[in-house]
PDB file of N, CA and C in Angstrom:
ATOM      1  N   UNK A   1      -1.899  -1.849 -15.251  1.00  0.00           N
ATOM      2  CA  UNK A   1      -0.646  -2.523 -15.229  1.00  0.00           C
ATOM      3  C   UNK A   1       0.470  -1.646 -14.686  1.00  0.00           C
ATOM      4  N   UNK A   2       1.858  -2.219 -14.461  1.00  0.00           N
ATOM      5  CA  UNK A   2       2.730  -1.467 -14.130  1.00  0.00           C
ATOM      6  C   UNK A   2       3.003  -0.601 -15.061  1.00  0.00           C
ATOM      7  N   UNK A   3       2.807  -0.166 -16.373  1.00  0.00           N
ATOM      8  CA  UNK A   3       3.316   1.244 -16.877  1.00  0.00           C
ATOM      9  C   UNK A   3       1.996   2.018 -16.229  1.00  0.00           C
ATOM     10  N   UNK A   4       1.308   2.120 -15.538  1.00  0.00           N
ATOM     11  CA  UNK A   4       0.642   3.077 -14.732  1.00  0.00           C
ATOM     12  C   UNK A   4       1.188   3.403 -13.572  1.00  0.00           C
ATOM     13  N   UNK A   5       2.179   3.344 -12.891  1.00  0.00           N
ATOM     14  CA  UNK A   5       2.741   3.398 -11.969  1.00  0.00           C
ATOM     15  C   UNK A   5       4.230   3.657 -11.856  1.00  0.00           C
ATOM     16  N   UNK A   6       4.336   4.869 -10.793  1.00  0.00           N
ATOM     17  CA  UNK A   6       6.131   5.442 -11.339  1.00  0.00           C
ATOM     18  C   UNK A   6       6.321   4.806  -9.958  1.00  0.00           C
ATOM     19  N   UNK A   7       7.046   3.712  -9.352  1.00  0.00           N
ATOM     20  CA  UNK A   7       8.266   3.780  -8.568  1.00  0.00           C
ATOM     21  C   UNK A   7       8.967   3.997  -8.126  1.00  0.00           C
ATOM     22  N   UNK A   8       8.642   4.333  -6.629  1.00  0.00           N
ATOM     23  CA  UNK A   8       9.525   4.829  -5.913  1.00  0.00           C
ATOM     24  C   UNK A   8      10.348   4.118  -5.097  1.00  0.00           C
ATOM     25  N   UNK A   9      10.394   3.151  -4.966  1.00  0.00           N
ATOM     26  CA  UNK A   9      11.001   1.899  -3.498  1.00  0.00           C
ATOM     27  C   UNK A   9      10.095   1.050  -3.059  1.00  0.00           C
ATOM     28  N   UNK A  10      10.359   0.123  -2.716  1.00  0.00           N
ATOM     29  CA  UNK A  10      10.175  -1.025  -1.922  1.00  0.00           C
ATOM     30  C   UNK A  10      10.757  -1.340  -0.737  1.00  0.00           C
ATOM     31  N   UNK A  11       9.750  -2.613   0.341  1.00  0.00           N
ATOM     32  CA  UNK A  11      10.162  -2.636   1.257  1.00  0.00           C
ATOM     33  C   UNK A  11       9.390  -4.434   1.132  1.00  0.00           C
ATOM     34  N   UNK A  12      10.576  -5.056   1.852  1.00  0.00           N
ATOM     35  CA  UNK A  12       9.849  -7.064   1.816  1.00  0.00           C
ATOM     36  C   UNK A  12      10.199  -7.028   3.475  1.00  0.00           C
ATOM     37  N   UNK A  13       9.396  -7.872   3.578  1.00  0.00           N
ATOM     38  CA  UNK A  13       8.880  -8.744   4.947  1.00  0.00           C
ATOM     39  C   UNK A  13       9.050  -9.907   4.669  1.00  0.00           C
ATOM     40  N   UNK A  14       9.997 -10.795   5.470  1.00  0.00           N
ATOM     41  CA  UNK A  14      10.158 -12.243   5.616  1.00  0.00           C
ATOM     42  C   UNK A  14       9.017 -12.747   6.561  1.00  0.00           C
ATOM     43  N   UNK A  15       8.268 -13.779   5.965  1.00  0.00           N
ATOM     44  CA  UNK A  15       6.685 -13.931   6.573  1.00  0.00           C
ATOM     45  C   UNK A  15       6.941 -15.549   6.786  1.00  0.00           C
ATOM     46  N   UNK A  16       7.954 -15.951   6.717  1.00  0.00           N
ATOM     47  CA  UNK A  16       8.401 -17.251   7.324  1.00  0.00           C
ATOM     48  C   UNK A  16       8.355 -18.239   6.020  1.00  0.00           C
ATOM     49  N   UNK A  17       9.003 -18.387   5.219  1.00  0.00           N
ATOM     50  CA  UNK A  17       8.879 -19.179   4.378  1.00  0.00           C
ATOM     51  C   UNK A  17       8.133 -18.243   2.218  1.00  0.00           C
ATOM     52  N   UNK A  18       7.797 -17.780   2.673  1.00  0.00           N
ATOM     53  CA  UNK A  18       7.410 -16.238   1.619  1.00  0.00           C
ATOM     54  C   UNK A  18       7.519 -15.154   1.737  1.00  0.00           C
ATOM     55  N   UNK A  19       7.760 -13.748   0.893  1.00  0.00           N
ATOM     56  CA  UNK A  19       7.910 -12.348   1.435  1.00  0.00           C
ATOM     57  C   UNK A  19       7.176 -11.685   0.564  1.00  0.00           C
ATOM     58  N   UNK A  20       7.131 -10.660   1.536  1.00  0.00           N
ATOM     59  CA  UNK A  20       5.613 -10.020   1.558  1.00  0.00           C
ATOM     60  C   UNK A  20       6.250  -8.367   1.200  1.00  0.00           C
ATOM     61  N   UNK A  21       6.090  -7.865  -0.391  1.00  0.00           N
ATOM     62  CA  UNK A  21       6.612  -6.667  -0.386  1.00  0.00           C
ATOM     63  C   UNK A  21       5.634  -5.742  -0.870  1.00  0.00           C
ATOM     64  N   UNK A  22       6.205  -4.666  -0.011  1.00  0.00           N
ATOM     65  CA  UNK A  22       5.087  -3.104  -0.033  1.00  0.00           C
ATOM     66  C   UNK A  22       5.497  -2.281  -0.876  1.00  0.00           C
ATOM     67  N   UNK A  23       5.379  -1.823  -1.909  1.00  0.00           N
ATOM     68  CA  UNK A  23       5.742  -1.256  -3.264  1.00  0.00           C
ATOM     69  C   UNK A  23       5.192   0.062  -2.899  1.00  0.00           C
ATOM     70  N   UNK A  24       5.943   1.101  -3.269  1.00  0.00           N
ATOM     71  CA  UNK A  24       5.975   2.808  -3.189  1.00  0.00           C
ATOM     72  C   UNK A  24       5.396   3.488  -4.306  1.00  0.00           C
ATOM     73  N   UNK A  25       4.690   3.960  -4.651  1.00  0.00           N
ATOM     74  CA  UNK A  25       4.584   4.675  -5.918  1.00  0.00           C
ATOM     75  C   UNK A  25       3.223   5.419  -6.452  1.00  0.00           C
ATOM     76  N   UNK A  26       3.403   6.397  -7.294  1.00  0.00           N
ATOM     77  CA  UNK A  26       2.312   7.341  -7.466  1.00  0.00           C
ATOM     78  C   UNK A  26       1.418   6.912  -8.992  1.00  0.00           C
ATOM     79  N   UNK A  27       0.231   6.939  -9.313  1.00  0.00           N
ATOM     80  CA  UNK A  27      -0.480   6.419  -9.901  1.00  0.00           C
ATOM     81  C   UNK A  27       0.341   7.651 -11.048  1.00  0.00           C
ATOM     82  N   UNK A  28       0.215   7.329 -12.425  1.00  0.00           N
ATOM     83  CA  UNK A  28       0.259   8.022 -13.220  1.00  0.00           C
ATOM     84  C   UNK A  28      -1.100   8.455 -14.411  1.00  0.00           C
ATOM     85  N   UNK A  29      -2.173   7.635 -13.871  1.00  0.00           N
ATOM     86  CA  UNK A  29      -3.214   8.113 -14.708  1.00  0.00           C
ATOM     87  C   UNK A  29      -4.380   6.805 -13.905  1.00  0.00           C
ATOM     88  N   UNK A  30      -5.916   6.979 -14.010  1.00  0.00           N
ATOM     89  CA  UNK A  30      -6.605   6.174 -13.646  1.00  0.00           C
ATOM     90  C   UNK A  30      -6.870   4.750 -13.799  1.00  0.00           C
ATOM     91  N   UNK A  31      -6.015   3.978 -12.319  1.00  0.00           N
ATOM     92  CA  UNK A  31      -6.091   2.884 -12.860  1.00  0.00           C
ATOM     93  C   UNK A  31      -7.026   1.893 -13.206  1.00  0.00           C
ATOM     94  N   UNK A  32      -7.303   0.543 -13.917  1.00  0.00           N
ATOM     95  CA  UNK A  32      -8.090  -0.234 -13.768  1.00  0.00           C
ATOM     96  C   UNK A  32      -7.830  -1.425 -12.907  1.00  0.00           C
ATOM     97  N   UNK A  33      -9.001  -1.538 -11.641  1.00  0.00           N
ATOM     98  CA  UNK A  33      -8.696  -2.185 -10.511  1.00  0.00           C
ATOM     99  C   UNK A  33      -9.331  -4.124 -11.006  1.00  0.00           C
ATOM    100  N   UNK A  34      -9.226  -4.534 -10.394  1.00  0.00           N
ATOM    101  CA  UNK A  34      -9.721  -5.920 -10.704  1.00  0.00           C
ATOM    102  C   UNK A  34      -9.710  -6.727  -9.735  1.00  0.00           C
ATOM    103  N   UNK A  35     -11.206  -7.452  -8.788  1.00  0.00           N
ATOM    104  CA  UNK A  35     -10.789  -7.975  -7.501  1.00  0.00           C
ATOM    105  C   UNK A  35     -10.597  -9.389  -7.876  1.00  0.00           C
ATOM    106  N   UNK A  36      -9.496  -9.785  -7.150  1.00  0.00           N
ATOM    107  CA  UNK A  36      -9.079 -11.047  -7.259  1.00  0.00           C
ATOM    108  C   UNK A  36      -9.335 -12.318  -6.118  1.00  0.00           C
ATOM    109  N   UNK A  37      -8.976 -13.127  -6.267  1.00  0.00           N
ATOM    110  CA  UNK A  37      -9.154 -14.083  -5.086  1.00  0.00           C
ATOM    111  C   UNK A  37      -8.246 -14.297  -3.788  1.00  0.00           C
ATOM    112  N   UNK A  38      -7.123 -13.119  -4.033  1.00  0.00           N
ATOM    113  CA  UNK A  38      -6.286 -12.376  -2.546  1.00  0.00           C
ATOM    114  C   UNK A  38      -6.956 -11.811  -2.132  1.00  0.00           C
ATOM    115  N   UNK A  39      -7.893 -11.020  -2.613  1.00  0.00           N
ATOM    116  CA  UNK A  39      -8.459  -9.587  -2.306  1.00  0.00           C
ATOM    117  C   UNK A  39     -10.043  -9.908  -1.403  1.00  0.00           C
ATOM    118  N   UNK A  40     -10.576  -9.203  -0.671  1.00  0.00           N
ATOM    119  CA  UNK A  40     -12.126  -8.763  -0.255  1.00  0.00           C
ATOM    120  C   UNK A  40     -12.099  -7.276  -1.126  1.00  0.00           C
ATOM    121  N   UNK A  41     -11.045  -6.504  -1.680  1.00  0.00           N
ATOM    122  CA  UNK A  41     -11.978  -6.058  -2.376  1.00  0.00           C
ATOM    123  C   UNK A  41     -10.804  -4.764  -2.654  1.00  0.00           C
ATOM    124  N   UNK A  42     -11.163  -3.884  -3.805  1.00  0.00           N
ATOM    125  CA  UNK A  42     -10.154  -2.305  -3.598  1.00  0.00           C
ATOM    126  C   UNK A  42     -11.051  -0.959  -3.335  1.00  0.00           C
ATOM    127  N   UNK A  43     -10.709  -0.654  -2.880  1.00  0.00           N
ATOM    128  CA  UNK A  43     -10.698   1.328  -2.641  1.00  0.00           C
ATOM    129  C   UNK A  43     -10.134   1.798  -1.867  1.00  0.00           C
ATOM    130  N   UNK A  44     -10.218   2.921  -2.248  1.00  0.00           N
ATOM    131  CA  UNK A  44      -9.580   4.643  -1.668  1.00  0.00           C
ATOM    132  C   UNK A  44     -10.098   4.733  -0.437  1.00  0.00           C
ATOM    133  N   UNK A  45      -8.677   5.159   0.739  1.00  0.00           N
ATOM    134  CA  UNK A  45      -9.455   5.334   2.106  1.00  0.00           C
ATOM    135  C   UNK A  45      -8.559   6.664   2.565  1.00  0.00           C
ATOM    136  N   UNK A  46      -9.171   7.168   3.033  1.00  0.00           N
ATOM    137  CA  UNK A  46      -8.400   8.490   4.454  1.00  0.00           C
ATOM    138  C   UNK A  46      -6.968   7.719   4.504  1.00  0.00           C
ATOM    139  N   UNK A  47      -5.858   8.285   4.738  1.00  0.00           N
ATOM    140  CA  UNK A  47      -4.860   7.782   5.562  1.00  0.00           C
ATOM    141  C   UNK A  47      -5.489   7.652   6.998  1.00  0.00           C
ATOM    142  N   UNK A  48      -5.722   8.227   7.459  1.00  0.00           N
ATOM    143  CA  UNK A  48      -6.704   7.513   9.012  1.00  0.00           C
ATOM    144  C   UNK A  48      -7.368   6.953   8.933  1.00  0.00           C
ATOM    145  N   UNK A  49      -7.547   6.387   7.668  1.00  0.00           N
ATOM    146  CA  UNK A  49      -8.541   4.811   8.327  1.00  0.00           C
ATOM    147  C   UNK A  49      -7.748   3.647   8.298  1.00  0.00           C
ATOM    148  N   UNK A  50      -6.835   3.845   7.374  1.00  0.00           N
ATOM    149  CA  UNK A  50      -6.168   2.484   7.431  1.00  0.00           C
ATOM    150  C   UNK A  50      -6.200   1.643   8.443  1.00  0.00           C
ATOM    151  N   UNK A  51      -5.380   2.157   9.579  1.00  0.00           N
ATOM    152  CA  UNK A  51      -5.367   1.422  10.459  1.00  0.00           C
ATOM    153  C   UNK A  51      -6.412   0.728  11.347  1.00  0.00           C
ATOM    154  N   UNK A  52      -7.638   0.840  10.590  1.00  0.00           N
ATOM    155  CA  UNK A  52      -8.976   0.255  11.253  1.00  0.00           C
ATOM    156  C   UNK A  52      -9.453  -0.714  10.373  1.00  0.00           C
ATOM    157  N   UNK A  53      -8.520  -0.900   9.520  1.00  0.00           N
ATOM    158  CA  UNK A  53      -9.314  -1.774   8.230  1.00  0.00           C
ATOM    159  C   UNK A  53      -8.815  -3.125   8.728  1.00  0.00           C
ATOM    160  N   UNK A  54      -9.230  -4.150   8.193  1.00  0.00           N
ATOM    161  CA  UNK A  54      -8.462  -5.689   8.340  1.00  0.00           C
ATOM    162  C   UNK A  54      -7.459  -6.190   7.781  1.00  0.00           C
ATOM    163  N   UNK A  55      -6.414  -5.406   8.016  1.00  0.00           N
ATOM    164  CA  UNK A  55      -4.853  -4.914   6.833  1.00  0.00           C
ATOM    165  C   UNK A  55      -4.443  -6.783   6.934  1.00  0.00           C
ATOM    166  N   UNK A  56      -4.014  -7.634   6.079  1.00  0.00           N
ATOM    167  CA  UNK A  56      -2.939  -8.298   6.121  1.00  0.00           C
ATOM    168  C   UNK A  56      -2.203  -8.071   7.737  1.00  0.00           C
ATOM    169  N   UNK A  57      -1.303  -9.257   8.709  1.00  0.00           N
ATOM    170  CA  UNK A  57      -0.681  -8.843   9.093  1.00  0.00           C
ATOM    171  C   UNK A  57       0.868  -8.272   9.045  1.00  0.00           C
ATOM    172  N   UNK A  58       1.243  -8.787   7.580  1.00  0.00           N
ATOM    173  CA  UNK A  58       2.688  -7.422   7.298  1.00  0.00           C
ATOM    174  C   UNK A  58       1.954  -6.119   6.932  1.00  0.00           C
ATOM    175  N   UNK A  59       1.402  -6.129   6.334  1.00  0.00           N
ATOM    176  CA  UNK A  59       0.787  -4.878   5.605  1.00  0.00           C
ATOM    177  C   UNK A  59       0.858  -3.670   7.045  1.00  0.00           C
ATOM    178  N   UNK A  60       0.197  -4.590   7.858  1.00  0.00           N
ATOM    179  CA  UNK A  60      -0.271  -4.124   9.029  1.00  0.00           C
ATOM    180  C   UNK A  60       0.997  -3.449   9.956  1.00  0.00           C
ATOM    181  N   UNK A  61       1.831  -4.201   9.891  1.00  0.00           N
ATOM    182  CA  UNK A  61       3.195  -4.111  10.077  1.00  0.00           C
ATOM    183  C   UNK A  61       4.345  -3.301  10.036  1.00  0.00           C
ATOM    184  N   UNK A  62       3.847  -2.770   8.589  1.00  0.00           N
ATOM    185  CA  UNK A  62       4.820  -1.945   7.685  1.00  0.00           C
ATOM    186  C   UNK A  62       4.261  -0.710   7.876  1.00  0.00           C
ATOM    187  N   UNK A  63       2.373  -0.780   7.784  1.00  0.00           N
ATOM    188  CA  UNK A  63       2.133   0.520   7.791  1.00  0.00           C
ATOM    189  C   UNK A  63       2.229   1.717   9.623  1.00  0.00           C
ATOM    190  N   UNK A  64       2.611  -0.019  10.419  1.00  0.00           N
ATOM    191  CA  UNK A  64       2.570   0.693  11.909  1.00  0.00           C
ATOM    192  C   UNK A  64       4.747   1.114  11.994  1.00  0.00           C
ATOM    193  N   UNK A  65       5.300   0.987  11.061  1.00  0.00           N
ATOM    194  CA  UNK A  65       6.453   0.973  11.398  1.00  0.00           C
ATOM    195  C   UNK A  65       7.120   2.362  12.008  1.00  0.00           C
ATOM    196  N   UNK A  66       7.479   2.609  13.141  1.00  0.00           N
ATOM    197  CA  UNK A  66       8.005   3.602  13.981  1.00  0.00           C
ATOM    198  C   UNK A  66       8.897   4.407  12.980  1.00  0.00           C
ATOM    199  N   UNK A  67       9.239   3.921  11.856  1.00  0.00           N
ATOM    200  CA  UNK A  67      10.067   5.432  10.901  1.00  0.00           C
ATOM    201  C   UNK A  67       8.956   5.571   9.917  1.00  0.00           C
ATOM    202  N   UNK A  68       7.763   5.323  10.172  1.00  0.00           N
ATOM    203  CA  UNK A  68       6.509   6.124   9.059  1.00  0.00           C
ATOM    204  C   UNK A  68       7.297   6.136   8.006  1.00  0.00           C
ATOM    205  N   UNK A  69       7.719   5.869   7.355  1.00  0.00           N
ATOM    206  CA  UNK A  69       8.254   5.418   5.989  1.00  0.00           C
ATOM    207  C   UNK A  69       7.168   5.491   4.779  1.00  0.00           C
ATOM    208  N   UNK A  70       6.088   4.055   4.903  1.00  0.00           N
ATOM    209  CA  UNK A  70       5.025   4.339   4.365  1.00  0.00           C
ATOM    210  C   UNK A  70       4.263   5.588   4.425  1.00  0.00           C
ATOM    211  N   UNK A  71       3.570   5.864   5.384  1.00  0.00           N
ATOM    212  CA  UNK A  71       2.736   6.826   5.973  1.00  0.00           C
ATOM    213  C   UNK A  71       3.011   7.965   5.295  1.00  0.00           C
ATOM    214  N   UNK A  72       4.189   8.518   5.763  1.00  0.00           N
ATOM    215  CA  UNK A  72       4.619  10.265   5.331  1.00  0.00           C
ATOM    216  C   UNK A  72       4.454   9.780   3.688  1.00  0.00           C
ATOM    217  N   UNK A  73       4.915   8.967   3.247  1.00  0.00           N
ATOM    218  CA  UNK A  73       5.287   8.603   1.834  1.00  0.00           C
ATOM    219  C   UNK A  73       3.778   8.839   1.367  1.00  0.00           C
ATOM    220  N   UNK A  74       2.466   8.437   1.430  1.00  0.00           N
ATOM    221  CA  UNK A  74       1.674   8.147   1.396  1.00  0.00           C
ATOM    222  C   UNK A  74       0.950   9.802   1.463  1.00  0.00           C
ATOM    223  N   UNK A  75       0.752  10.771   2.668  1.00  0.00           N
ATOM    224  CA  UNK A  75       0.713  11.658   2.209  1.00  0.00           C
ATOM    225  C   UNK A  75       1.664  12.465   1.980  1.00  0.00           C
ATOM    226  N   UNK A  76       2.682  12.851   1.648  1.00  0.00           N
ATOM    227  CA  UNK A  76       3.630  13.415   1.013  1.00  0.00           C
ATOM    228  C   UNK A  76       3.371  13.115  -0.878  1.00  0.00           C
ATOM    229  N   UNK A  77       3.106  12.129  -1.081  1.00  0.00           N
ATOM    230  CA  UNK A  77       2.579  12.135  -2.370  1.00  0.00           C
ATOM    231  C   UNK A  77       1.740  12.655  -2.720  1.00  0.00           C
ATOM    232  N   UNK A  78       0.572  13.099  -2.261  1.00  0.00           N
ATOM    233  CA  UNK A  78      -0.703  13.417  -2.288  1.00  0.00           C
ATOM    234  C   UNK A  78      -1.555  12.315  -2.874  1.00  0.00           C
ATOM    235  N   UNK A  79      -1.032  11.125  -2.372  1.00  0.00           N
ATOM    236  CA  UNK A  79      -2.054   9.709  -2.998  1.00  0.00           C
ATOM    237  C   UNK A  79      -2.922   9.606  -2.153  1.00  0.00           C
ATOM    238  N   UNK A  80      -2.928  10.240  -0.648  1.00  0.00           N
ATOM    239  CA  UNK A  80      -4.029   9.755   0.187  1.00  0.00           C
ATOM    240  C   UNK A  80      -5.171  10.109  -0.497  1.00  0.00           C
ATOM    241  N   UNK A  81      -6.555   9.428  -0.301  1.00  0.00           N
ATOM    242  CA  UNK A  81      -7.829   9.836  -0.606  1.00  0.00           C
ATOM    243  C   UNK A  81      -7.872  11.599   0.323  1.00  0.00           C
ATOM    244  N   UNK A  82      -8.658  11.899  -0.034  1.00  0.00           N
ATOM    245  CA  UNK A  82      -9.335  13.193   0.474  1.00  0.00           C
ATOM    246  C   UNK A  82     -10.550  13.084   0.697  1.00  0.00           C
TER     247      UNK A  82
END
């Protein structure tokens, strides 16, 4: 749940009628994942793979955004997989 998770910022995408937001933040202890019927599925990837996966197209969006916002955020945390 969200008390596993410290918050750092957000970012929404107007997706034409719904918005689509990318939430910032560092795990605070091991979470429990649960696949849902949004989902094909969860895990841990390289920051270089992302962009080969079948991202959503905001997801896709946000994570290609020219001020790397996400990205650096992503490893600068040290959340990337290793």
């Amino acid at each position: 749940g969200a008390e596993h998770v410290q918050v750092h910022g957000s970012r929404s995408a107007d997706c034409g009628g719904w918005v689509y937001e990318t939430v910032l933040g560092t795990l605070l202890g091991e979470p429990t994942i649960y696949d849902r019927s949004e989902s094909a599925g969860h895990r841990w990837v390289p920051e270089g793979d992302v962009a080969d996966l079948p991202l959503h197209p905001s997801f896709r969006s946000a994570w290609g955004d020219d001020d790397r916002v996400l990205r650096d955020f992503v490893v600068s945390s040290g959340s990337a997989a290793r």
